[in-house]
PDB file of N, CA and C in Angstrom:
ATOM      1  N   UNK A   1       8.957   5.691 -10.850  1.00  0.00           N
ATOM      2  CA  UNK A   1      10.285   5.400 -10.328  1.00  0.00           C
ATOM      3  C   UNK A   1      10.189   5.004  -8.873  1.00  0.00           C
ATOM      4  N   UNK A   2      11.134   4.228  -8.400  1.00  0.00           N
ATOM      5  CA  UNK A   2      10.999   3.973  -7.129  1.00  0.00           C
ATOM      6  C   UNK A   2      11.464   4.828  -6.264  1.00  0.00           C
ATOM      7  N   UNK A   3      10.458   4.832  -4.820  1.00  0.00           N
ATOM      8  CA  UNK A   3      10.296   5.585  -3.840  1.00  0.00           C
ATOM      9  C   UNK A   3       9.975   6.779  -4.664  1.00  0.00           C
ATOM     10  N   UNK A   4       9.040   7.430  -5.869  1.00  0.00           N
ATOM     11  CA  UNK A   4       8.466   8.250  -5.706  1.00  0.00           C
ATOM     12  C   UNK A   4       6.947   7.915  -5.814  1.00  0.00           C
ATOM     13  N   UNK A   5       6.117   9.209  -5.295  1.00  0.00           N
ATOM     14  CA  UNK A   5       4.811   8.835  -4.988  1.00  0.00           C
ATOM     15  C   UNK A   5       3.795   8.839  -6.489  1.00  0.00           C
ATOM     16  N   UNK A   6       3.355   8.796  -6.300  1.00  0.00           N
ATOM     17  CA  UNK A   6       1.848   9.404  -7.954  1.00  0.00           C
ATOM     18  C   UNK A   6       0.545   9.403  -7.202  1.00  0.00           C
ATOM     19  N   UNK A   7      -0.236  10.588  -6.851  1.00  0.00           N
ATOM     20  CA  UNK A   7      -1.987  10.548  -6.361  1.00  0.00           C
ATOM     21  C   UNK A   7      -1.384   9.462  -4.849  1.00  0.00           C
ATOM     22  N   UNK A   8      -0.949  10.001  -4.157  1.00  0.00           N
ATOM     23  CA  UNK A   8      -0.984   9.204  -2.369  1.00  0.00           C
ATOM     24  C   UNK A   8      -2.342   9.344  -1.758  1.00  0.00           C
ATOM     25  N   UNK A   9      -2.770   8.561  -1.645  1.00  0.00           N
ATOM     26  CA  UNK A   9      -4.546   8.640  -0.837  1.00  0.00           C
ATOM     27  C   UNK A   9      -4.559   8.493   0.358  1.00  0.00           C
ATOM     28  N   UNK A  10      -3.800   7.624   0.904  1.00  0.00           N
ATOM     29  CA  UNK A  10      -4.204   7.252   2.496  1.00  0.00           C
ATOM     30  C   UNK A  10      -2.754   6.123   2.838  1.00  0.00           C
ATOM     31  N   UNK A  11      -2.633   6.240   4.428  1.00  0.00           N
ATOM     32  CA  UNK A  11      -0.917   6.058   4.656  1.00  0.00           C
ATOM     33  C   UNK A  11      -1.295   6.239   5.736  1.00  0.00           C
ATOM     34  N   UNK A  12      -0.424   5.152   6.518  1.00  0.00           N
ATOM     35  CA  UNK A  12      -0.382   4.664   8.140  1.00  0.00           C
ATOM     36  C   UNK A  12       1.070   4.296   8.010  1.00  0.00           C
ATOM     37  N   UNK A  13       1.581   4.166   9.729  1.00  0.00           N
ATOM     38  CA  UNK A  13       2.889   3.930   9.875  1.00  0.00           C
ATOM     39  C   UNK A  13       2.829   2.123  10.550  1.00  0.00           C
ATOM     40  N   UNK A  14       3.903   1.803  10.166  1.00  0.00           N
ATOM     41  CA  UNK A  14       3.831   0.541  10.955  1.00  0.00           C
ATOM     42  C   UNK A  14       4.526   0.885  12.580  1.00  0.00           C
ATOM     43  N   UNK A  15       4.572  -0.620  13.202  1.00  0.00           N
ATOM     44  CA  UNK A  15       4.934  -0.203  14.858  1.00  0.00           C
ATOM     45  C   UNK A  15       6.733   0.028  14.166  1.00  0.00           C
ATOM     46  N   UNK A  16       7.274  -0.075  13.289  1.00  0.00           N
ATOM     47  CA  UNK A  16       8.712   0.110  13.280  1.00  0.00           C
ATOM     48  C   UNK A  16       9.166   1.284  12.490  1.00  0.00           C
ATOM     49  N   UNK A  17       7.706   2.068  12.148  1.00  0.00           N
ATOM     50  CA  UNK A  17       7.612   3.550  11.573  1.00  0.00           C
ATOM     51  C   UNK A  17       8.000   3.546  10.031  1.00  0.00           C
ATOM     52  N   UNK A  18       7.756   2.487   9.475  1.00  0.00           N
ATOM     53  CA  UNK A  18       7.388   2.898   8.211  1.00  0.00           C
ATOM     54  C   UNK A  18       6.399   3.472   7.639  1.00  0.00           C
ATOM     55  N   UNK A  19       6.293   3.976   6.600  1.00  0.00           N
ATOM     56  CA  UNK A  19       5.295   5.013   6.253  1.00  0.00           C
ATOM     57  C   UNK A  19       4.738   3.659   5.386  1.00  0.00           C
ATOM     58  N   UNK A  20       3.492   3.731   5.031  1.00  0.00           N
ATOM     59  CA  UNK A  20       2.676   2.752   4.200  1.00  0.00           C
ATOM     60  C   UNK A  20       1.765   3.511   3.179  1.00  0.00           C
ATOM     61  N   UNK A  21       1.977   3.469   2.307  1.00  0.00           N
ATOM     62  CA  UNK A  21       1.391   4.773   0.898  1.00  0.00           C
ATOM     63  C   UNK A  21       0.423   3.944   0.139  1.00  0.00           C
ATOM     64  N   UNK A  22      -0.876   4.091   0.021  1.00  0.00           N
ATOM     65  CA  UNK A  22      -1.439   3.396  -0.749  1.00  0.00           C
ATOM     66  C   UNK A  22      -1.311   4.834  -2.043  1.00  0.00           C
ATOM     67  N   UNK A  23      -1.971   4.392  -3.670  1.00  0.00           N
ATOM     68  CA  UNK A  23      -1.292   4.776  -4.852  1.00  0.00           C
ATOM     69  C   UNK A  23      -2.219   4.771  -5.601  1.00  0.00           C
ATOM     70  N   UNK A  24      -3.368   5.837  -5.104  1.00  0.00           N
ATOM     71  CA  UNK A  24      -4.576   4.878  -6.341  1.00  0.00           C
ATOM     72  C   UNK A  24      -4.239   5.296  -8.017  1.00  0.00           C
ATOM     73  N   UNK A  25      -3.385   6.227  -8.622  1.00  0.00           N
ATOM     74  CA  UNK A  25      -3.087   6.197 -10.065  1.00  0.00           C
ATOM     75  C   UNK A  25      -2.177   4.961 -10.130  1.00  0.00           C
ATOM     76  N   UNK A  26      -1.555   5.221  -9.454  1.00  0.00           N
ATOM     77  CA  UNK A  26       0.044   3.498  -9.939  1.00  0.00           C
ATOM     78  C   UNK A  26      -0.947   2.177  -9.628  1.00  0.00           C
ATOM     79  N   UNK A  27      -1.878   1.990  -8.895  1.00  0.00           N
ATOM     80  CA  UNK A  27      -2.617   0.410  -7.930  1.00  0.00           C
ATOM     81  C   UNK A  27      -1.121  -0.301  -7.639  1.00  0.00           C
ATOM     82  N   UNK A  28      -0.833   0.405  -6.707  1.00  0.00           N
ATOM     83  CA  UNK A  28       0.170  -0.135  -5.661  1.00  0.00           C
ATOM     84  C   UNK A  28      -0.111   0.394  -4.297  1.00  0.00           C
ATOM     85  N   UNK A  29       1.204  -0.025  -3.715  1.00  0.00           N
ATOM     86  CA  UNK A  29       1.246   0.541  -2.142  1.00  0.00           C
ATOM     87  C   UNK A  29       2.654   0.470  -2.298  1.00  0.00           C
ATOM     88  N   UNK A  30       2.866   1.511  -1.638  1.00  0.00           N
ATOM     89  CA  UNK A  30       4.503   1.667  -1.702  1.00  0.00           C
ATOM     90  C   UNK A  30       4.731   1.850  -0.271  1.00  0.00           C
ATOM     91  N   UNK A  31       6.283   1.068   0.183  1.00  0.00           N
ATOM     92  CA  UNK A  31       6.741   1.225   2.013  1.00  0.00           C
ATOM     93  C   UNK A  31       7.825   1.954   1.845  1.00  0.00           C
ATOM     94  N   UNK A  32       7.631   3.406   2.792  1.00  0.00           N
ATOM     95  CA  UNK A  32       9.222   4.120   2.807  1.00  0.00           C
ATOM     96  C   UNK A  32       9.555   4.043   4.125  1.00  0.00           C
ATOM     97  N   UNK A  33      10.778   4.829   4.637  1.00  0.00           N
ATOM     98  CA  UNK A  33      11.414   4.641   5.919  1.00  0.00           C
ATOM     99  C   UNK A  33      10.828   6.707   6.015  1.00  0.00           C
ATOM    100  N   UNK A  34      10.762   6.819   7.472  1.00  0.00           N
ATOM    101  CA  UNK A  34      10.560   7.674   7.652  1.00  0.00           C
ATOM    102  C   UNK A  34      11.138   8.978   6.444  1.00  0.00           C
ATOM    103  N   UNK A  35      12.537   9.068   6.654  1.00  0.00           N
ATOM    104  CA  UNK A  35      13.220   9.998   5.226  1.00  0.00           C
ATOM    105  C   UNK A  35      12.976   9.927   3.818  1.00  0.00           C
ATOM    106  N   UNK A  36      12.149   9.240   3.741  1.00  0.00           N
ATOM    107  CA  UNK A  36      11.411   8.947   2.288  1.00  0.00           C
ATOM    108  C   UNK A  36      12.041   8.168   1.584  1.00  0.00           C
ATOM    109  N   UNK A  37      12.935   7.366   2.066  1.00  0.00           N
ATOM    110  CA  UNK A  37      13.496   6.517   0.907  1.00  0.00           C
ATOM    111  C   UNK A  37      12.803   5.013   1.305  1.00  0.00           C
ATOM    112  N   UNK A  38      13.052   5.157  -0.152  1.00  0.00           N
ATOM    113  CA  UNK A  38      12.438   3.179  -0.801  1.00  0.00           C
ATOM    114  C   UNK A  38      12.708   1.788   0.026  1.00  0.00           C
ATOM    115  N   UNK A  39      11.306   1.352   0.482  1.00  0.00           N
ATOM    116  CA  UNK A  39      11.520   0.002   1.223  1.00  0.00           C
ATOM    117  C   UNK A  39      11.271  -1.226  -0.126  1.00  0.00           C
ATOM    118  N   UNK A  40       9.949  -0.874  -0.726  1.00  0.00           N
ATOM    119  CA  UNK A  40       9.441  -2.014  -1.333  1.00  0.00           C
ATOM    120  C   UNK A  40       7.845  -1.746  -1.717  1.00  0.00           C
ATOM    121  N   UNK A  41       7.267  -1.628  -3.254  1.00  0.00           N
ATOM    122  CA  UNK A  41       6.198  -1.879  -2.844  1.00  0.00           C
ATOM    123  C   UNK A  41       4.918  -3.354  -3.749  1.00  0.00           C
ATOM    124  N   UNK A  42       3.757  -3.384  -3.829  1.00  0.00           N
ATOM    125  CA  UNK A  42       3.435  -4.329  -3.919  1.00  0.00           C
ATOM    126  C   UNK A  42       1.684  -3.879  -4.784  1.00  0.00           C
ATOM    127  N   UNK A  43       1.280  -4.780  -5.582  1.00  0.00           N
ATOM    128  CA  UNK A  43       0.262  -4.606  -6.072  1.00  0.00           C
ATOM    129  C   UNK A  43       0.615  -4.289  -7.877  1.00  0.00           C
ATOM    130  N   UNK A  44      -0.557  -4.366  -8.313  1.00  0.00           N
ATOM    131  CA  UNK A  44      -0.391  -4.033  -9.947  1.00  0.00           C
ATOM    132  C   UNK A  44      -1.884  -4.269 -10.282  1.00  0.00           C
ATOM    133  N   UNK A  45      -2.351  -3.579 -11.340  1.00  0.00           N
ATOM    134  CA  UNK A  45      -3.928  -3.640 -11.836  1.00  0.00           C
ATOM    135  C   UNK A  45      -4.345  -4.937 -12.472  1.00  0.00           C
ATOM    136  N   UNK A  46      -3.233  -5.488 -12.794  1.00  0.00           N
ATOM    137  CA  UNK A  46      -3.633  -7.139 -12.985  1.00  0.00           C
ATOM    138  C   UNK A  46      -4.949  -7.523 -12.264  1.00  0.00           C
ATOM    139  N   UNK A  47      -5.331  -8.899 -13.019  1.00  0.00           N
ATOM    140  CA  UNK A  47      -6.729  -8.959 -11.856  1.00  0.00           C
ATOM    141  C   UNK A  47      -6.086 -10.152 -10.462  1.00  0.00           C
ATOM    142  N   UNK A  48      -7.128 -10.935 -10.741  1.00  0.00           N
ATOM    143  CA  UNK A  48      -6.230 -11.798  -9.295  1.00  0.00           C
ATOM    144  C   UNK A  48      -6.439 -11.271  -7.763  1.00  0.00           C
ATOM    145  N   UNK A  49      -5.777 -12.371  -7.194  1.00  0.00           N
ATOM    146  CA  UNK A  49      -5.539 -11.913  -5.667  1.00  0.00           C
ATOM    147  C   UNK A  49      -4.065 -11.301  -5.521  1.00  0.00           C
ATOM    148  N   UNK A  50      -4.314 -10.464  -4.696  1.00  0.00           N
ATOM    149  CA  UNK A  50      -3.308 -10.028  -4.059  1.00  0.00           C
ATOM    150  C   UNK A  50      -2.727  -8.193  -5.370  1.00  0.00           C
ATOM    151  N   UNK A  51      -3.812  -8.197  -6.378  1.00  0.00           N
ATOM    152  CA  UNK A  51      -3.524  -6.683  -7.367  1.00  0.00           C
ATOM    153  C   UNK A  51      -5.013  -5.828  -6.643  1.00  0.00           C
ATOM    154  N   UNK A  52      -4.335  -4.646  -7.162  1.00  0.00           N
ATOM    155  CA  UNK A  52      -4.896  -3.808  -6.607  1.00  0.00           C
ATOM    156  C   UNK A  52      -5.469  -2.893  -8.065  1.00  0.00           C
ATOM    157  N   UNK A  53      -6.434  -2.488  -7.641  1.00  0.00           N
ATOM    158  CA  UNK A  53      -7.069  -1.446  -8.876  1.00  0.00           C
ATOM    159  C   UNK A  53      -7.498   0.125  -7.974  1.00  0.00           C
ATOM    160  N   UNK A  54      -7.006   0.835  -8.062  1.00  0.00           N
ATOM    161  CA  UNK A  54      -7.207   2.049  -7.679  1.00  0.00           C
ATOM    162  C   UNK A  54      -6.956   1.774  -5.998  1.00  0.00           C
ATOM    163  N   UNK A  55      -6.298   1.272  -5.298  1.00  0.00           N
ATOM    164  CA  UNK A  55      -5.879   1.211  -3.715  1.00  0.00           C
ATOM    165  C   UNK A  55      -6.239   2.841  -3.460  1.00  0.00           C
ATOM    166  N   UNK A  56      -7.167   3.364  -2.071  1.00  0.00           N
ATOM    167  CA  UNK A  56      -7.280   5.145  -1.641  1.00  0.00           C
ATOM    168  C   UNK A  56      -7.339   4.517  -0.456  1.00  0.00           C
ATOM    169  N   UNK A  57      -7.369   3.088   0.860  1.00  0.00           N
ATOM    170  CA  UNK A  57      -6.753   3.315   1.909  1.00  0.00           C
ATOM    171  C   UNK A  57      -6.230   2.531   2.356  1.00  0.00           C
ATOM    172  N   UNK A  58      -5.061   2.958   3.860  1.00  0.00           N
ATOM    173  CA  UNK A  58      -4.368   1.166   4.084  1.00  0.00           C
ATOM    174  C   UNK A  58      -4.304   1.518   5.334  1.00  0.00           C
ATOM    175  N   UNK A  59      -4.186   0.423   6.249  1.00  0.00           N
ATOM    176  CA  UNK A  59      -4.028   0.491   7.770  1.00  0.00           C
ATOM    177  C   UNK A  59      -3.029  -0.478   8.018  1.00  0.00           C
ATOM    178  N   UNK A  60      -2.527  -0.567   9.030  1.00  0.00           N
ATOM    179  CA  UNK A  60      -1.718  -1.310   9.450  1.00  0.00           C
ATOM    180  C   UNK A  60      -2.109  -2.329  10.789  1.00  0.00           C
ATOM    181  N   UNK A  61      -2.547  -3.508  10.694  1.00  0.00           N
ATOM    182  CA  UNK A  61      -2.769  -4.360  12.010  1.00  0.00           C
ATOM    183  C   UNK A  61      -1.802  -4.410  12.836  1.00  0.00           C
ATOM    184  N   UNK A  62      -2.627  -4.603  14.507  1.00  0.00           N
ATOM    185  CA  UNK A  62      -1.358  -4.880  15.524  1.00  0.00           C
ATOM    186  C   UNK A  62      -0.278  -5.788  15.223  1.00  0.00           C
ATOM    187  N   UNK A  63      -0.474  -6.922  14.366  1.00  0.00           N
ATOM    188  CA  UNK A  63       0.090  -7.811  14.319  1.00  0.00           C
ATOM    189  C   UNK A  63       1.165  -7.894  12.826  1.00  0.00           C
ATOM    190  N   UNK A  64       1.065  -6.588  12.431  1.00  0.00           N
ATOM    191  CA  UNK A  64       2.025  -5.764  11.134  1.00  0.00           C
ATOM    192  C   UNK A  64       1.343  -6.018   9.673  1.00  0.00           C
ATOM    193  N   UNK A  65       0.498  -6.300   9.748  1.00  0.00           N
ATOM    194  CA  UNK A  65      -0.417  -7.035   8.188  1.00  0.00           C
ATOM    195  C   UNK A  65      -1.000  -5.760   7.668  1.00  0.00           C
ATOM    196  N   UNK A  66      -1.065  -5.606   6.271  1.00  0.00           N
ATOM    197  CA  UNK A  66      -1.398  -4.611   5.946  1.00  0.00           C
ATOM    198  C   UNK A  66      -2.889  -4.837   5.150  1.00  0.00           C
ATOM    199  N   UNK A  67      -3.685  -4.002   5.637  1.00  0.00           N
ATOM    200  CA  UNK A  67      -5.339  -3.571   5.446  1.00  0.00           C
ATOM    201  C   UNK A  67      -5.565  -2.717   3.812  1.00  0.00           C
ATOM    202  N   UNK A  68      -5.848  -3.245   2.590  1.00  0.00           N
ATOM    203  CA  UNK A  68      -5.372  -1.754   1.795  1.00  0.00           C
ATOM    204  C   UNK A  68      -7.657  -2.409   0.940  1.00  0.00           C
ATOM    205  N   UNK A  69      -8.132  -0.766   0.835  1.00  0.00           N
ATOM    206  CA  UNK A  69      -9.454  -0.715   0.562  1.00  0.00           C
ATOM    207  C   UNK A  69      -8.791  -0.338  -1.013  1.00  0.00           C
ATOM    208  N   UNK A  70      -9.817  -1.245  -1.772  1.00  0.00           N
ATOM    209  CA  UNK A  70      -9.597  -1.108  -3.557  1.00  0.00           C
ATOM    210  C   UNK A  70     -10.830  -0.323  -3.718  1.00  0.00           C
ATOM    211  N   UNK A  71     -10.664   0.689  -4.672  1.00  0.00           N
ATOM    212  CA  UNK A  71     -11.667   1.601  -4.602  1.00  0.00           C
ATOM    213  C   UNK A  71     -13.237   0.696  -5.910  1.00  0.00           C
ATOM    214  N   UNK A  72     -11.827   0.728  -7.165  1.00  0.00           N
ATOM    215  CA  UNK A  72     -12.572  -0.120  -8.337  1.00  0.00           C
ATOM    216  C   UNK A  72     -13.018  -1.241  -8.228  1.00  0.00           C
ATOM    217  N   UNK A  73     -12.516  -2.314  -7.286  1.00  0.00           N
ATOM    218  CA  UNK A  73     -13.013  -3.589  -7.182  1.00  0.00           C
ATOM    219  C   UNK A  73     -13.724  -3.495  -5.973  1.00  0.00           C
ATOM    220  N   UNK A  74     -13.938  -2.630  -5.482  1.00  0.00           N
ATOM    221  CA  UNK A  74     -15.044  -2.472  -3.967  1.00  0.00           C
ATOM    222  C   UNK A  74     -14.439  -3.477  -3.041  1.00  0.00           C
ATOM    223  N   UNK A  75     -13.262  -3.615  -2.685  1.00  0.00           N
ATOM    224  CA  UNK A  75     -12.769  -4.596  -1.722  1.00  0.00           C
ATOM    225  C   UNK A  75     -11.867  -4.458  -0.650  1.00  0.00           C
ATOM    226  N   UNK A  76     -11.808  -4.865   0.497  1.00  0.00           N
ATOM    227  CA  UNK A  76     -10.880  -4.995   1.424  1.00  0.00           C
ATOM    228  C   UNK A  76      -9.766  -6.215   0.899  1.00  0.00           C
ATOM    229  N   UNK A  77      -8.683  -6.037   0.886  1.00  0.00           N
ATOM    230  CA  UNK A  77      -7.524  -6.983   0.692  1.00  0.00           C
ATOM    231  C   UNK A  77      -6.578  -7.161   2.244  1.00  0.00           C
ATOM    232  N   UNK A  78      -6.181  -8.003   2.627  1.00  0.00           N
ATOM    233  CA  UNK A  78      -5.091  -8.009   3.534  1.00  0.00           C
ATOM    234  C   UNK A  78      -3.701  -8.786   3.094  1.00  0.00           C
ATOM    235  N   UNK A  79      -2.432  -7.952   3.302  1.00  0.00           N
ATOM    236  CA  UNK A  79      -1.429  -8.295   2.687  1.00  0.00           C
ATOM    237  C   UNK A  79      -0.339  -8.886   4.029  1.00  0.00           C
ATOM    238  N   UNK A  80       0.018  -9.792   3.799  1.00  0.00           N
ATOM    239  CA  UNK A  80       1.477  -9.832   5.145  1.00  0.00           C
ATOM    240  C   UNK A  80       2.303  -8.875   4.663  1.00  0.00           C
ATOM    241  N   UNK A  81       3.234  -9.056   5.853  1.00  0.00           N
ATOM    242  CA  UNK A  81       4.670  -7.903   6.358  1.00  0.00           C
ATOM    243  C   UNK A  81       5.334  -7.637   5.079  1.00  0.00           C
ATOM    244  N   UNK A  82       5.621  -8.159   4.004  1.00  0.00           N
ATOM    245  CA  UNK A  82       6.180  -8.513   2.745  1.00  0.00           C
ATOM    246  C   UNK A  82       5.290  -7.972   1.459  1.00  0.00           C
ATOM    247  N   UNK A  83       4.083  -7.753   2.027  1.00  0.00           N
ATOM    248  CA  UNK A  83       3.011  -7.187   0.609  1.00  0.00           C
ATOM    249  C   UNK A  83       2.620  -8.377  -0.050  1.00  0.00           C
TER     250      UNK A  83
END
């Protein structure tokens, strides 16, 4: 369901304090607002660019882009402001 979590691994805030949840059971990343409610999130185990298979970390660049490490596909992904 949206804005709830499943297995949260690793989570950074952006500079406008969103929380950034990577999801490694769901392979998403989910964005909340500080109070925990639902921004938006992004990814699916599909293959492709831009899915995620087991996501456990994410960072946030100076420049707001999001960093998320796939555990199963051994990869760094970078997502814009939007996922």
């Amino acid at each position: 369901r949206r804005g709830q979590l499943k297995s949260p691994c690793g989570m950074a805030f952006t500079q406008e304090g969103l929380l950034v949840v990577a999801e490694s059971a769901c392979n998403r990343v989910s964005v909340l607002r500080q109070d925990g409610s639902f921004v938006f999130t992004f990814g699916s185990k599909k293959g492709g660019p831009g899915q995620l298979k087991e996501p456990n970390g994410v960072c946030v660049t100076p420049d707001g882009n999001f960093v998320v490490s796939d555990t199963k596909r051994r990869t760094l992904q970078v997502f814009d402001k939007e996922g």
